[in-house]
Protein backbone atom coordinates (compact mmCIF):
# COMPACT_ATOMS: atom_id res chain seq x y z
CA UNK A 1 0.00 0.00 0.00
CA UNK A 2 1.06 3.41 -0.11
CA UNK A 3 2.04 3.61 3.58
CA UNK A 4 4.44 1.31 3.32
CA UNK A 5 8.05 1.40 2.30
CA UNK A 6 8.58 1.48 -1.44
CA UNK A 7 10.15 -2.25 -2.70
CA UNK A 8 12.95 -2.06 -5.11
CA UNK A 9 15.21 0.65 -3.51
CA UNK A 10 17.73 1.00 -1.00
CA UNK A 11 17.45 3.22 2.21
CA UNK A 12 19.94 6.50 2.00
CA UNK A 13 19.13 7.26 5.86
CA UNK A 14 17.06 10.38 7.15
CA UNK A 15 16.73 13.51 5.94
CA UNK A 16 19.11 16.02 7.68
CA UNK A 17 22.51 18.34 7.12
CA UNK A 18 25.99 17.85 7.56
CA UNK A 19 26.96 20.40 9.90
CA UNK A 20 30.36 19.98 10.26
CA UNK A 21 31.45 18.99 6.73
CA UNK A 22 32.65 15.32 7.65
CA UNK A 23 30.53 13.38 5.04
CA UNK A 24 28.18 12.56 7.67
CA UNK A 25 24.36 13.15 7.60
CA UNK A 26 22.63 13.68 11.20
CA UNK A 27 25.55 11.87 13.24
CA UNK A 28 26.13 15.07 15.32
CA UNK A 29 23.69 15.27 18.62
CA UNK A 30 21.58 18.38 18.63
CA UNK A 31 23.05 20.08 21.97
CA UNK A 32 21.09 22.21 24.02
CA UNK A 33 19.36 21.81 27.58
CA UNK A 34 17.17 19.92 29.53
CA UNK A 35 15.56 21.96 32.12
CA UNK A 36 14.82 19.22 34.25
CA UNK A 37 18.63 19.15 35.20
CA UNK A 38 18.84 22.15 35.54
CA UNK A 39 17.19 22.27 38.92
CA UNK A 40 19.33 23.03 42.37
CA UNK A 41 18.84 19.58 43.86
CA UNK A 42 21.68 17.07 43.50
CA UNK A 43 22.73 18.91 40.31
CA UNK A 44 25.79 17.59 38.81
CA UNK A 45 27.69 19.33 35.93
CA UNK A 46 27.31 18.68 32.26
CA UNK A 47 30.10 15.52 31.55
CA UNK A 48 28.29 13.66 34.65
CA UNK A 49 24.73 14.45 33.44
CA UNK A 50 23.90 15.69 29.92
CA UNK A 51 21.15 18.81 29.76
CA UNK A 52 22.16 20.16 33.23
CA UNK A 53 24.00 23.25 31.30
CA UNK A 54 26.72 25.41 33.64
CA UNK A 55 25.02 26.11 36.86
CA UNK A 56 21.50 25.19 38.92
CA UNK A 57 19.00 27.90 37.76
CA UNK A 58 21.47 28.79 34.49
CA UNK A 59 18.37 28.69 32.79
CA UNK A 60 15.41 31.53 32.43
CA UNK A 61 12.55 29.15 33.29
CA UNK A 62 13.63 27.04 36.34
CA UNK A 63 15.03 30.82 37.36
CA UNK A 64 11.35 32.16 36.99
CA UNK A 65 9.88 29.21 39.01
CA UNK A 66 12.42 28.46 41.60
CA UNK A 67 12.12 32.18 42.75
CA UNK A 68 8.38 31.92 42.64
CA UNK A 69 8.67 29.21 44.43
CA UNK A 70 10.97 30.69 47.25
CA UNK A 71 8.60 33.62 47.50
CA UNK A 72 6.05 31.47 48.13
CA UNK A 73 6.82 29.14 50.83
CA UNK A 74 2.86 28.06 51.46
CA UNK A 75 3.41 25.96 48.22
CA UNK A 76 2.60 22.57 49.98
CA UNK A 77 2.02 20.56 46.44
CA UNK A 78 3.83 20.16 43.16
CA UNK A 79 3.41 17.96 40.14
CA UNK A 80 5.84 18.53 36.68
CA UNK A 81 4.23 17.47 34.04
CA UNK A 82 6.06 15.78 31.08
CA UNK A 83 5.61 13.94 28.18
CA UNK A 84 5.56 10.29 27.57
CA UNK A 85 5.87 7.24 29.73
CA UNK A 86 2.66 6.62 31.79
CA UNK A 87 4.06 7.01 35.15
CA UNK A 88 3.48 8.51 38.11
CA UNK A 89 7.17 9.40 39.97
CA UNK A 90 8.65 10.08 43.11
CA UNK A 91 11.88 10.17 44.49
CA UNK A 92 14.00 9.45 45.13
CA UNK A 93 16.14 10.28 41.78
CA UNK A 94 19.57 8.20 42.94
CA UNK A 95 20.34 5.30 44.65
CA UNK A 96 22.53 6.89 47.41
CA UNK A 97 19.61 9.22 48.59
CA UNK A 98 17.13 8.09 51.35
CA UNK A 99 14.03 9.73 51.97
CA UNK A 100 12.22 9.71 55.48
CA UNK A 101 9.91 7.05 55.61
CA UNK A 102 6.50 9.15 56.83
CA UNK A 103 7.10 11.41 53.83
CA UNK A 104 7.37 7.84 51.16
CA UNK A 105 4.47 6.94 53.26
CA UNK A 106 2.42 10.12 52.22
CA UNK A 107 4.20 10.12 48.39
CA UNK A 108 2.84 6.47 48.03
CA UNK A 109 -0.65 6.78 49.41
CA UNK A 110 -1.46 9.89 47.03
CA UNK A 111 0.55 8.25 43.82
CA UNK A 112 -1.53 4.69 44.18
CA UNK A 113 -4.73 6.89 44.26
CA UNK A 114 -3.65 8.61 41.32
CA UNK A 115 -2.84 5.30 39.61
CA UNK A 116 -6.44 4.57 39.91
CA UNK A 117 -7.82 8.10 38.40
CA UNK A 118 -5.14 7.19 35.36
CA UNK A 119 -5.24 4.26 33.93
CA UNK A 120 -2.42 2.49 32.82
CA UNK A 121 -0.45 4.83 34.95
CA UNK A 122 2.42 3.29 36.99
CA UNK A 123 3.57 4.67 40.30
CA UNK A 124 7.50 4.46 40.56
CA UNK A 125 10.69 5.06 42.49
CA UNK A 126 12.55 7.27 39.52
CA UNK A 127 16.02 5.95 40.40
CA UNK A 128 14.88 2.15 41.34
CA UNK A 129 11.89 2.01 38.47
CA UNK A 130 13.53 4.08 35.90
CA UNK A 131 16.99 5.84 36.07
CA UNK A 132 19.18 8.27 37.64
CA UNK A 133 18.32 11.97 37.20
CA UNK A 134 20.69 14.70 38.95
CA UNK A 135 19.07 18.51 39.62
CA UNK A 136 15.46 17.27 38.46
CA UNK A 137 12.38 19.37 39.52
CA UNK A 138 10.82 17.05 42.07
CA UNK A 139 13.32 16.74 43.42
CA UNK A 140 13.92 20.48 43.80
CA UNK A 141 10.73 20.97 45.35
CA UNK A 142 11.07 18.03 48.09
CA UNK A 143 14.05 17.75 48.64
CA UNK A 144 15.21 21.88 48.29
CA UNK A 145 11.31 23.21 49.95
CA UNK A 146 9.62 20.08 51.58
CA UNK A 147 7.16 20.39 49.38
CA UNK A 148 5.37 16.43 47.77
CA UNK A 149 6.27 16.56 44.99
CA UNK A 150 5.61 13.95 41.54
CA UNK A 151 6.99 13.95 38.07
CA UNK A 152 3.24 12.88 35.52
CA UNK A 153 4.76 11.25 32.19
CA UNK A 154 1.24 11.77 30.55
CA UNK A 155 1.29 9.95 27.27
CA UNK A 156 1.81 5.79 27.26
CA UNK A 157 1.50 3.28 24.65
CA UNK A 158 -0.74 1.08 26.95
CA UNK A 159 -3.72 3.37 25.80
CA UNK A 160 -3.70 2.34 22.40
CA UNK A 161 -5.00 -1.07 22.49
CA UNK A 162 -6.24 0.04 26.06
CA UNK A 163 -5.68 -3.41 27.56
CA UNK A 164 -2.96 -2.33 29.95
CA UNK A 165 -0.41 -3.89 28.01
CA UNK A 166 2.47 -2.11 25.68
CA UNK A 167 1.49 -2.64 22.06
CA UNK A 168 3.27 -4.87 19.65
CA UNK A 169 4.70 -3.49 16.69
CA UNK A 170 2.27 -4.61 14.56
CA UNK A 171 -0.37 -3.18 17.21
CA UNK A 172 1.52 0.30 16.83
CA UNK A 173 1.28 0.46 13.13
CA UNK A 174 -2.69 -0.88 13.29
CA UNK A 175 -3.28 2.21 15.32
CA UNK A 176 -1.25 4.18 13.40
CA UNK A 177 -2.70 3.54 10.22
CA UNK A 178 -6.63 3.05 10.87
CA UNK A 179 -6.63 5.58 13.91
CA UNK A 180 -4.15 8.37 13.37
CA UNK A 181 -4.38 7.93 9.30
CA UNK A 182 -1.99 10.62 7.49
CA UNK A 183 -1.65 13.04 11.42
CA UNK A 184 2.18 10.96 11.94
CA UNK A 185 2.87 9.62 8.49
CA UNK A 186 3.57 11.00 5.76
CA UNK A 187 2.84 8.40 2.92
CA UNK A 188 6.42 8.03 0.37
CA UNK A 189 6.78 10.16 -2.95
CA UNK A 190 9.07 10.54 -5.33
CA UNK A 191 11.17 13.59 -5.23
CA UNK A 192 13.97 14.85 -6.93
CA UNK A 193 17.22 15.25 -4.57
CA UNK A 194 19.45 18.08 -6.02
CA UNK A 195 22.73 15.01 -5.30
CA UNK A 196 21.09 11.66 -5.54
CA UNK A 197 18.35 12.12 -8.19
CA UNK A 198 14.99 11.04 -7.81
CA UNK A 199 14.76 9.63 -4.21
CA UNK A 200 11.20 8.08 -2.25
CA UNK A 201 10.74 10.46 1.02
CA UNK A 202 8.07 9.37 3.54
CA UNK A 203 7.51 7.68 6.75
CA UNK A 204 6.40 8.26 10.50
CA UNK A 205 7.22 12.38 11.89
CA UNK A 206 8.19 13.35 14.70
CA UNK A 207 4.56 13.36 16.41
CA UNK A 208 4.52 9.32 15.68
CA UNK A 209 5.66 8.38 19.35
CA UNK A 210 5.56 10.03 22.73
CA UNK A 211 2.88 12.49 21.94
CA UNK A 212 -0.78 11.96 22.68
CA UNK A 213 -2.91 11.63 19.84
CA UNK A 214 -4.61 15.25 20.06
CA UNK A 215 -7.70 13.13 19.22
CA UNK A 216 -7.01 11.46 22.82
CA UNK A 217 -5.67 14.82 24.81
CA UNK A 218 -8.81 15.66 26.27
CA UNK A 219 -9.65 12.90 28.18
CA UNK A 220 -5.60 12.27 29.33
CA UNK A 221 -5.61 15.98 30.70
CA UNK A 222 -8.95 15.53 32.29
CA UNK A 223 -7.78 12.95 34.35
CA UNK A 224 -4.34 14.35 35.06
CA UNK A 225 -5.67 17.71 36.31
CA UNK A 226 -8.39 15.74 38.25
CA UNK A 227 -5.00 13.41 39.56
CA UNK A 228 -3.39 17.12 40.12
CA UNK A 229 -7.04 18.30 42.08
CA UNK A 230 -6.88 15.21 44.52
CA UNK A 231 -3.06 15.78 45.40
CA UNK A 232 -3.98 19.26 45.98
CA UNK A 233 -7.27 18.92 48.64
CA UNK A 234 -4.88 16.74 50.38
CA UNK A 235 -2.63 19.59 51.03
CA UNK A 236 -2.40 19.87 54.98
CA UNK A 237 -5.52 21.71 56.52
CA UNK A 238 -5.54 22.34 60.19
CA UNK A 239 -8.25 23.00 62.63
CA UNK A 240 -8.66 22.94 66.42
CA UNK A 241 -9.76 19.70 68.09
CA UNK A 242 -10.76 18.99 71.72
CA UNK A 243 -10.47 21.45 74.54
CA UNK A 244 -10.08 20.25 78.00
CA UNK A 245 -10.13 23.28 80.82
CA UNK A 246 -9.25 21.98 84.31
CA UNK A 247 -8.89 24.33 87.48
CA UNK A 248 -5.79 23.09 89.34
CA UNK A 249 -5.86 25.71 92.48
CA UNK A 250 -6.91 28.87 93.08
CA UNK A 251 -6.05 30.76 89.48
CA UNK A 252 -4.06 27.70 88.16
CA UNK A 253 -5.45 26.45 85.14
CA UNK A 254 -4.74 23.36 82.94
CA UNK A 255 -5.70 24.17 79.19
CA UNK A 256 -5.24 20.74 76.66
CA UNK A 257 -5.89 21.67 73.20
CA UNK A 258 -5.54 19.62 70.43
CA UNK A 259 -4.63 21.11 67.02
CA UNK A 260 -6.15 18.66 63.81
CA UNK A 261 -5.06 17.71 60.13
CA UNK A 262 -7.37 15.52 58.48
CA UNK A 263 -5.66 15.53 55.35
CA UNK A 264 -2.89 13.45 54.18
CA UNK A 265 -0.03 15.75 53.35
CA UNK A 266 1.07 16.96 57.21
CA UNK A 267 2.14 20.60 58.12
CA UNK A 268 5.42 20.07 58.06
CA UNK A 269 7.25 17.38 56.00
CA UNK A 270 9.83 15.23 57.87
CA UNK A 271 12.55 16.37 55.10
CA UNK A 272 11.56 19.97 56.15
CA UNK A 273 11.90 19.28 59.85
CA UNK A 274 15.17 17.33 59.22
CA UNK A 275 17.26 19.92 57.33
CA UNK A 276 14.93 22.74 58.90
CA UNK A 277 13.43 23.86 55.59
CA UNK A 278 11.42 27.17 55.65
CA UNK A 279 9.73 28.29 59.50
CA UNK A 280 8.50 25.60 61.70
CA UNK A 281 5.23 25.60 62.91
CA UNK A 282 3.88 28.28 66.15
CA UNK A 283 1.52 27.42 68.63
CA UNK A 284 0.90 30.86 70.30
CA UNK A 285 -0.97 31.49 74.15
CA UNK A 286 -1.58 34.95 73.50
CA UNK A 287 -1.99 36.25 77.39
CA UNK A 288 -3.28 39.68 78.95
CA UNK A 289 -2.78 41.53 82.33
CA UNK A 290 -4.94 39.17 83.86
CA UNK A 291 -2.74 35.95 83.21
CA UNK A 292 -0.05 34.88 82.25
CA UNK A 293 1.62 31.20 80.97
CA UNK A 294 3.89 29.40 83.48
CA UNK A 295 4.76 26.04 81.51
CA UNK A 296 3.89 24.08 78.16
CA UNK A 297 4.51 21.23 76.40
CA UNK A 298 2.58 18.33 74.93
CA UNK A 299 0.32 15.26 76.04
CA UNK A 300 0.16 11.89 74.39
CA UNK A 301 -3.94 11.92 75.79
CA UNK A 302 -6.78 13.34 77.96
CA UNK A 303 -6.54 11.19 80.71
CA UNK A 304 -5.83 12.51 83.86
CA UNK A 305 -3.05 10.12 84.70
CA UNK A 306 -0.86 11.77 81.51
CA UNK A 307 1.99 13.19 82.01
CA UNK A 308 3.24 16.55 81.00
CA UNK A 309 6.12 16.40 78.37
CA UNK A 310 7.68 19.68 78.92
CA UNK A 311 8.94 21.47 76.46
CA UNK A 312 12.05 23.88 78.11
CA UNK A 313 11.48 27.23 76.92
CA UNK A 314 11.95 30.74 77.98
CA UNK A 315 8.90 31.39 76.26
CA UNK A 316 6.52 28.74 77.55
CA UNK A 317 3.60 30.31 75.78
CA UNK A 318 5.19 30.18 72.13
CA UNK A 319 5.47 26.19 71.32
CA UNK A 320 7.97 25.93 67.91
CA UNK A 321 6.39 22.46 66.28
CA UNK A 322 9.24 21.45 64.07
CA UNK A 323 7.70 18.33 62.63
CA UNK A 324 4.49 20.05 62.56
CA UNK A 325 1.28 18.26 62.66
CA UNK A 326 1.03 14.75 60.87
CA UNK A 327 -1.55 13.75 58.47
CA UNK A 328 -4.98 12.45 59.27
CA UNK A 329 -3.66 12.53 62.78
CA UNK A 330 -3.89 15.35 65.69
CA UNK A 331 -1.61 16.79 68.79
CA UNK A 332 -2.42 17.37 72.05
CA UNK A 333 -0.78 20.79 73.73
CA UNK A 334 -0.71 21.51 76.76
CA UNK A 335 -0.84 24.89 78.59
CA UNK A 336 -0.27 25.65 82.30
CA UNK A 337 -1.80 29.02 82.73
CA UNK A 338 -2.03 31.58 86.00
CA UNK A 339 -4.67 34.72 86.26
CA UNK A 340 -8.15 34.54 85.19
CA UNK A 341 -10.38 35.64 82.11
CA UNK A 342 -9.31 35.34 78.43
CA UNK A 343 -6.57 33.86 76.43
CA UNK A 344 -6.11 33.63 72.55
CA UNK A 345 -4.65 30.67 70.89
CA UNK A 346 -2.42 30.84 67.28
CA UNK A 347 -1.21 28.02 65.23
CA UNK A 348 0.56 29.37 62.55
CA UNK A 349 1.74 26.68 59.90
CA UNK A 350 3.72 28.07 56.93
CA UNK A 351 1.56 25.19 54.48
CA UNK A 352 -1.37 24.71 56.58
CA UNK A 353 -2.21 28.10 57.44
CA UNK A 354 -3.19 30.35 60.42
CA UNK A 355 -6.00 29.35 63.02
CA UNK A 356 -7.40 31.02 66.13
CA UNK A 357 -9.35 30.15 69.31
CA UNK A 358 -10.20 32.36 72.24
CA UNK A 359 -10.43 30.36 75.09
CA UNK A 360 -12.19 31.18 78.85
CA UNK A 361 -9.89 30.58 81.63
CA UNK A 362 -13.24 27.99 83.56
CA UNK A 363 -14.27 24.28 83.81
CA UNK A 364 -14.83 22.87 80.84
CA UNK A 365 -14.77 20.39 77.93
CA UNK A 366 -15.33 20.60 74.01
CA UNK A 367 -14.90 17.12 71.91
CA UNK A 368 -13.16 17.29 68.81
CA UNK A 369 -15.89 17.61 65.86
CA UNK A 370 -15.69 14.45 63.46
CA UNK A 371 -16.65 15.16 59.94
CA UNK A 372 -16.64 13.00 56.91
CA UNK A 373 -14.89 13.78 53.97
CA UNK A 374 -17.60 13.64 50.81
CA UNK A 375 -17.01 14.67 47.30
CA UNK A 376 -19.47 17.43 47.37
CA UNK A 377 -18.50 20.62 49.70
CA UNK A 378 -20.34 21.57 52.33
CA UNK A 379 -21.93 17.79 52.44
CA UNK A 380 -22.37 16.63 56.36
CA UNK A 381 -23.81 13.31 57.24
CA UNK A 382 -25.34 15.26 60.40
CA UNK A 383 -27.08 17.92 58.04
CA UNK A 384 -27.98 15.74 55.08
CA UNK A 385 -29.00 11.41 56.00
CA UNK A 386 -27.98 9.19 53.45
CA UNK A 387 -30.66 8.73 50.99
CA UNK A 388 -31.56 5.12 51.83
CA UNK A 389 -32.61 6.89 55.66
CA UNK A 390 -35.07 8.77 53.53
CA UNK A 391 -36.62 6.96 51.49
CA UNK A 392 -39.99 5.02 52.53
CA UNK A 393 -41.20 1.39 52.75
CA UNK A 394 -43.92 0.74 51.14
C-alpha cells in the first residue's frame, strides 16, 4: 500500500545536514538543555549528566519558578508534568539518597490513588523504576522546599490497544494507520534530490511516538488535572480539636488543646523538619494583664493520669512544632496558665495556614468535631441522611 516502504530501492538514511562537513548526515547530537537538570537539587555538571548546562537555575525558566517558588513558601504541592511514559514518579532520583519514611508513606498513598484516576499509569521510584536523574524538579521541590512533589509522564502506549499492556509493533502500526491515518505519516513520494536524483521520502514524523494523539488529549488531561485536584485537597488543613479546661488551684489552670489535620499531606514534612526547611510551625498562648503562661509542652492523651512532656522554653507560651502536625492525625498541647479571664490561641503553619481560638480561663470540655470527607463541599452526614434513611417502605 502506499504507507508502506517502497520495494525495489535502498534506504539512503534520514533527511538532515551535515553540519560539520565530515561526510556525515545527522551523526552530530543536537546540543542544548534539559531543564529538568537544571534544577538546584543534586545537580551535577554537564560531563556527569547531559542537559544540566553550567550552573542550577542557568536557565530563564527554572530561574522564573524556583524564585516563585521561594517567594512562596505556602506551596505545599507540586506535580511537573512531562511527556511520555505513563508514570506517576517520586523520588528518590539516585540510589545513594534516602528519603524519610512518613514522607514515602504520604508520596505512596497519594501516587496509588492517582494510579487509579489514570489508567495504565504506573507509580514508581525514579532511580529504582527508571533511572538516575541529577538537579530534576521534584526533586527540587522536596528535597530543596519540603514540598510532595511527583513527576506525571502523561502519554503511554498502553492506551492504544487500552488493555494495559504495551502494544506490539504490529499493534503500533494498526493504530497508526486506521486511527491516526496521514496526522504521523507521511505516505512516500518521489522527489527529486538536487545530489542523488529522484529519491522516495516518507515515513512516521516526529509526532509518531511520545505524543498523545490530540484526538485522545482531552480525556488524558482531564484525568491528570483531576490526579493534580486530589493531590492538591490533600494539602495539609488544620483546625482545632478537643479542649479540655481543668482548674488546678486557686487561678491555676490546665488548658489541653488539640490542634487537627485531616488531610494526608502533614504541616510540616519530615525532610523539612530534618534539614529545617522554611519556619517551623507556632503554637501561640496569646496572654493579657490578667494571666499569664507558666509552663507548656505536649500530652500523648486526655486522661488525667498523663503526664506533662515539657517542652524547656523561655517562652513557655510560644510552642515551635518542628515536625508540625502529621496527616490524618492530631496533637495534644498543653498549657499551664495563671490569672483569670481570656486567652487567645495561634497556630501558625507556613503550608497549613493560620487558626485562632479564644479560650475562657473555667471548667470545661469541648470534643473534637468528626466530619466525613464527601465529594461534594459543604456535604455533612449530620445535616444531610444518606438517601436510603429517607426513602420510605412501602
Amino acid at each position: 500500500g502506499h504507507n508502506d516502504p517502497p520495494g525495489g530501492w535502498s534506504r539512503l538514511g534520514e533527511e538532515g545536514i551535515d553540519n560539520d562537513d565530515d561526510g556525515r548526515i545527522n551523526e552530530d547530537g543536537i546540543g542544548g538543555y534539559d531543564p529538568n537538570r537544571n534544577w538546584p537539587a543534586d545537580w551535577q555538571p554537564e560531563w556527569i549528566q547531559y542537559g544540566a548546562t553550567d550552573y542550577p537555575f542557568s536557565l530563564p525558566e527554572t530561574r522564573a519558578i524556583g524564585e516563585f517558588l521561594y517567594d512562596h513558601p505556602n506551596v505545599a504541592a507540586a506535580q511537573s508534568y512531562h511527556n511520555s511514559g505513563g508514570m506517576i514518579l517520586q523520588g528518590p532520583s539516585a540510589s545513594y539518597m534516602t528519603y524519610p519514611s512518613s514522607d514515602v508513606r504520604v508520596h505512596t498513598a497519594i501516587a496509588n490513588k492517582g494510579s487509579e484516576m489514570l489508567p495504565f499509569y504506573d507509580p514508581m521510584i525514579a532511580y529504582k523504576d527508571l533511572y538516575t536523574v541529577h538537579g530534576g524538579e521534584d526533586g527540587f521541590t522536596y528535597e530543596g522546599l519540603g514540598i510532595v512533589s511527583f513527576t506525571n509522564e502523561l502519554w503511554t502506549e498502553k492506551r492504544m490497544m487500552a488493555d494495559g499492556n504495551q502494544p506490539t509493533r504490529e499493534q503500533r502500526k494498526q493504530f497508526r494507520d486506521r486511527l491516526q491515518f496521514e496526522d504521523v505519516f507521511v505516505p512516500y513520494h518521489e522527489v527529486d534530490h538536487p545530489k542523488y536524483g529522484p529519491v522516495m521520502i516518507g515515513g512516521t514524523t516526529k509526532y509518531a511516538s511520545r505524543i498523545t494523539p490530540p484526538w485522545m488529549l482531552e480525556e488524558g488531561c482531564h484525568r491528570n488535572f483531576a490526579f493534580t485536584m486530589f493531590h492538591a485537597e490533600e494539602m495539609p488543613l488544620l483546625d482545632w480539636g478537643a479542649l479540655d479546661v481543668k482548674k488546678m488551684g486557686d487561678q491555676l489552670w490546665k488548658v489541653t488543646i488539640e490542634v487537627a489535620n485531616d488531610k494526608i499531606i502533614p504541616s510540616r514534612t519530615a525532610m523539612a523538619a530534618r534539614h529545617h526547611i522554611g519556619s517551623p510551625d507556632v503554637l501561640s498562648c496569646i496572654t493579657s494583664t490578667s494571666n499569664s503562661v507558666a509552663t507548656s509542652g505536649t500530652v500523648r492523651s486526655l486522661l488525667k493520669t498523663t503526664k506533662l512532656s515539657v517542652i524547656e522554653s523561655e517562652q513557655p507560651e510560644r510552642i515551635l512544632v518542628n515536625s508540625g502536625i502529621g496527616g490524618e492525625t492530631s496533637t495534644l498541647f498543653q498549657f499551664i496558665v495563671n490569672g483569670f479571664g481570656e486567652v487567645e490561641f495561634v497556630y501558625k503553619a507556613e503550608k497549613g495556614g493560620t487558626i485562632k481560638q479564644k479560650v475562657q480561663l473555667k471548667e470545661q470540655f469541648v470534643p473534637r468535631t468528626i466530619e466525613h470527607k464527601r465529594a461534594i463541599p459543604g456535604y455533612s452526614e449530620t445535616v444531610n441522611p444518606p438517601a436510603s434513611t429517607l426513602a420510605k417502605t412501602s
